[in-house]
C-alpha atoms as a PDB file:
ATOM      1  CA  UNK A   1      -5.377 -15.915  16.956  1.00  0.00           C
ATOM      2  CA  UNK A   2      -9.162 -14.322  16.644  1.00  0.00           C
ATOM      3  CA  UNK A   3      -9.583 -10.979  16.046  1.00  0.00           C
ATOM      4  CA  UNK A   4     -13.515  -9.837  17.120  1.00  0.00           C
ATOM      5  CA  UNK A   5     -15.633  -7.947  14.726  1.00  0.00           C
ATOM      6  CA  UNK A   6     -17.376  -5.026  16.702  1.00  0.00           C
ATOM      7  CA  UNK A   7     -20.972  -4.062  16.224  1.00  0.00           C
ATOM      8  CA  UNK A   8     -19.790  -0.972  14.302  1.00  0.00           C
ATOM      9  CA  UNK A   9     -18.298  -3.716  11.574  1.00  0.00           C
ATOM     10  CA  UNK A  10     -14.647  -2.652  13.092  1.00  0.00           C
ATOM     11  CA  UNK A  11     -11.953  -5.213  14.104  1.00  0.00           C
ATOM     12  CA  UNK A  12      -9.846  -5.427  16.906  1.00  0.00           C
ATOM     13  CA  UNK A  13      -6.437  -6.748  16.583  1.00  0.00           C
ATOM     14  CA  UNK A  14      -4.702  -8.801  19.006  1.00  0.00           C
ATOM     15  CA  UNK A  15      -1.859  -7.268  20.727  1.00  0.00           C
ATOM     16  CA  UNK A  16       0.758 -10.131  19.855  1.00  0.00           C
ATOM     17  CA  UNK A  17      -0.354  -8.473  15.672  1.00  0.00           C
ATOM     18  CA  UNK A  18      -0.243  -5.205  16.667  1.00  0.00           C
ATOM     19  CA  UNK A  19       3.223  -5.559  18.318  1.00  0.00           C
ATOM     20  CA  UNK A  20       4.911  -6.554  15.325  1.00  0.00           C
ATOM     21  CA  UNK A  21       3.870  -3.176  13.084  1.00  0.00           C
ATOM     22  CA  UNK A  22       5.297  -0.800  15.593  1.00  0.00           C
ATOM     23  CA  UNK A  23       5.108   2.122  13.440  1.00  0.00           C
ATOM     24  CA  UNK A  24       1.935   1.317  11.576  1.00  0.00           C
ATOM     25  CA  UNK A  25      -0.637   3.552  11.414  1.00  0.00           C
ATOM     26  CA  UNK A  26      -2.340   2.401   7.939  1.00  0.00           C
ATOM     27  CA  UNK A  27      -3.196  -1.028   6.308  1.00  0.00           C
ATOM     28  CA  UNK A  28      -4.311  -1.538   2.855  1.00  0.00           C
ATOM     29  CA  UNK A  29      -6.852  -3.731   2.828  1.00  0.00           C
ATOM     30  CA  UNK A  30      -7.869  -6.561   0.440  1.00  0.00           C
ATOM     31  CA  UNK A  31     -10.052  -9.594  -0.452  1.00  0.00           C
ATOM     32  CA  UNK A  32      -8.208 -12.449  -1.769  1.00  0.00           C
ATOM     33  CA  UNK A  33      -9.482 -16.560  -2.504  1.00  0.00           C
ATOM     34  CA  UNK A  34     -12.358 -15.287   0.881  1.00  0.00           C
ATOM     35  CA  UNK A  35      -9.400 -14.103   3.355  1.00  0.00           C
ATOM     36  CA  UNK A  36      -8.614 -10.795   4.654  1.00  0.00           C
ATOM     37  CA  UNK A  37      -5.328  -9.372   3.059  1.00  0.00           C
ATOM     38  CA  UNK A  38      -3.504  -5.854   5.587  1.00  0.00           C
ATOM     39  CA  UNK A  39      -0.543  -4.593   4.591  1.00  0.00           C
ATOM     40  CA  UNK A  40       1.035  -2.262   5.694  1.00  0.00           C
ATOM     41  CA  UNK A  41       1.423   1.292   4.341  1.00  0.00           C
ATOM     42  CA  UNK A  42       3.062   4.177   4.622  1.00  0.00           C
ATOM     43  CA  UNK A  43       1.313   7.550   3.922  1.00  0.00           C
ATOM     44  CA  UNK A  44       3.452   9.969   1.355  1.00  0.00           C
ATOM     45  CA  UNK A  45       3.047  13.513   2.039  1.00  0.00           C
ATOM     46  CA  UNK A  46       1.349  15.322  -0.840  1.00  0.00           C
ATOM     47  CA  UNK A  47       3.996  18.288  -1.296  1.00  0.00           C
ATOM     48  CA  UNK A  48       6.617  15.378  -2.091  1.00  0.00           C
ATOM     49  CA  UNK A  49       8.967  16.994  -4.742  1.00  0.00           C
ATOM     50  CA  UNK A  50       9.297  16.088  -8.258  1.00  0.00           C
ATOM     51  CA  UNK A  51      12.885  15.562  -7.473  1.00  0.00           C
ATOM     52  CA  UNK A  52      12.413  13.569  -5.425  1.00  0.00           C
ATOM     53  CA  UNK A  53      10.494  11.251  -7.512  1.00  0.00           C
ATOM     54  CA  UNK A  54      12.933  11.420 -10.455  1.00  0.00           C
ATOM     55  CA  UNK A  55      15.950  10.493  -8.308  1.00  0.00           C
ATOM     56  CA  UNK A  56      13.812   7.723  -7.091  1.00  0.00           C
ATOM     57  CA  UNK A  57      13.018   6.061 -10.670  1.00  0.00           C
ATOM     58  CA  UNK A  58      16.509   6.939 -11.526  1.00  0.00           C
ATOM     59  CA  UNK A  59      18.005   4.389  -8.189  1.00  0.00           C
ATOM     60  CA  UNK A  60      15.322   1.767  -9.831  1.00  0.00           C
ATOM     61  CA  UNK A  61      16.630   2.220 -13.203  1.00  0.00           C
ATOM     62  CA  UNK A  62      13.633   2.871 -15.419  1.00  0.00           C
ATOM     63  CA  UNK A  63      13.817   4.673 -18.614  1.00  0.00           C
ATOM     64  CA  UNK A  64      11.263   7.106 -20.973  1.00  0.00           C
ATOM     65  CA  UNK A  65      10.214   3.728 -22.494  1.00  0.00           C
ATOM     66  CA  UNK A  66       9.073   1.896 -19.387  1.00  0.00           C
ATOM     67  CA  UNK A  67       7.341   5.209 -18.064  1.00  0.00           C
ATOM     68  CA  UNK A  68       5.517   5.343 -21.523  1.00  0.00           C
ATOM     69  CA  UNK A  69       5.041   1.497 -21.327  1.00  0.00           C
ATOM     70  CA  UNK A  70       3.060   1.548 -17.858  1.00  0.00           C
ATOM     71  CA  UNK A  71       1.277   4.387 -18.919  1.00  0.00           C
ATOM     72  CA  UNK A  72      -0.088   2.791 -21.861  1.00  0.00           C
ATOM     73  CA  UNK A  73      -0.608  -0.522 -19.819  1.00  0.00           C
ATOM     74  CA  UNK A  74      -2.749   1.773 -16.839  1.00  0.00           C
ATOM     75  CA  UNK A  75      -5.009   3.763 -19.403  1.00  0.00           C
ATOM     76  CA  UNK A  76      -6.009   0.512 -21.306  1.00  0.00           C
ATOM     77  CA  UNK A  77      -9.656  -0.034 -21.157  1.00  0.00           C
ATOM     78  CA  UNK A  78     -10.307  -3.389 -19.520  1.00  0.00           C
END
């Protein structure tokens, strides 16, 4: 399938693509070994509660230590 680059550097997707992300609004786009990588994503709502993010990393089973870890890991200079 071909997807057509517009003159306002915007692609259009062929239907057959768009078909299969029904309720797709937003892609997250990236360059990878010269090829296009979308996928898809879903938008969070800012006023998300804190609650709600605890019970979340409680169902995935991470502790203090692997909080502190990726913190660490994310604020290393590179």
């Amino acid at each position: 399938m071909l997807a057509k680059k517009t003159s306002k550097n915007q692609l259009t997707l062929p239907k057959d693509i768009v078909k299969s992300f029904p309720d797709v609004e937003y892609f997250d786009i990236e360059i990878k070994n010269q090829k296009i990588i979308l996928t898809p994503v879903k938008i969070v709502p800012v006023n998300r509660t804190l609650e709600g993010i605890r019970e979340k990393i409680r169902k995935l089973g991470l502790t203090e230590d692997d909080i502190s870890k990726a913190i660490k890991w994310a604020r290393k200079r590179r």
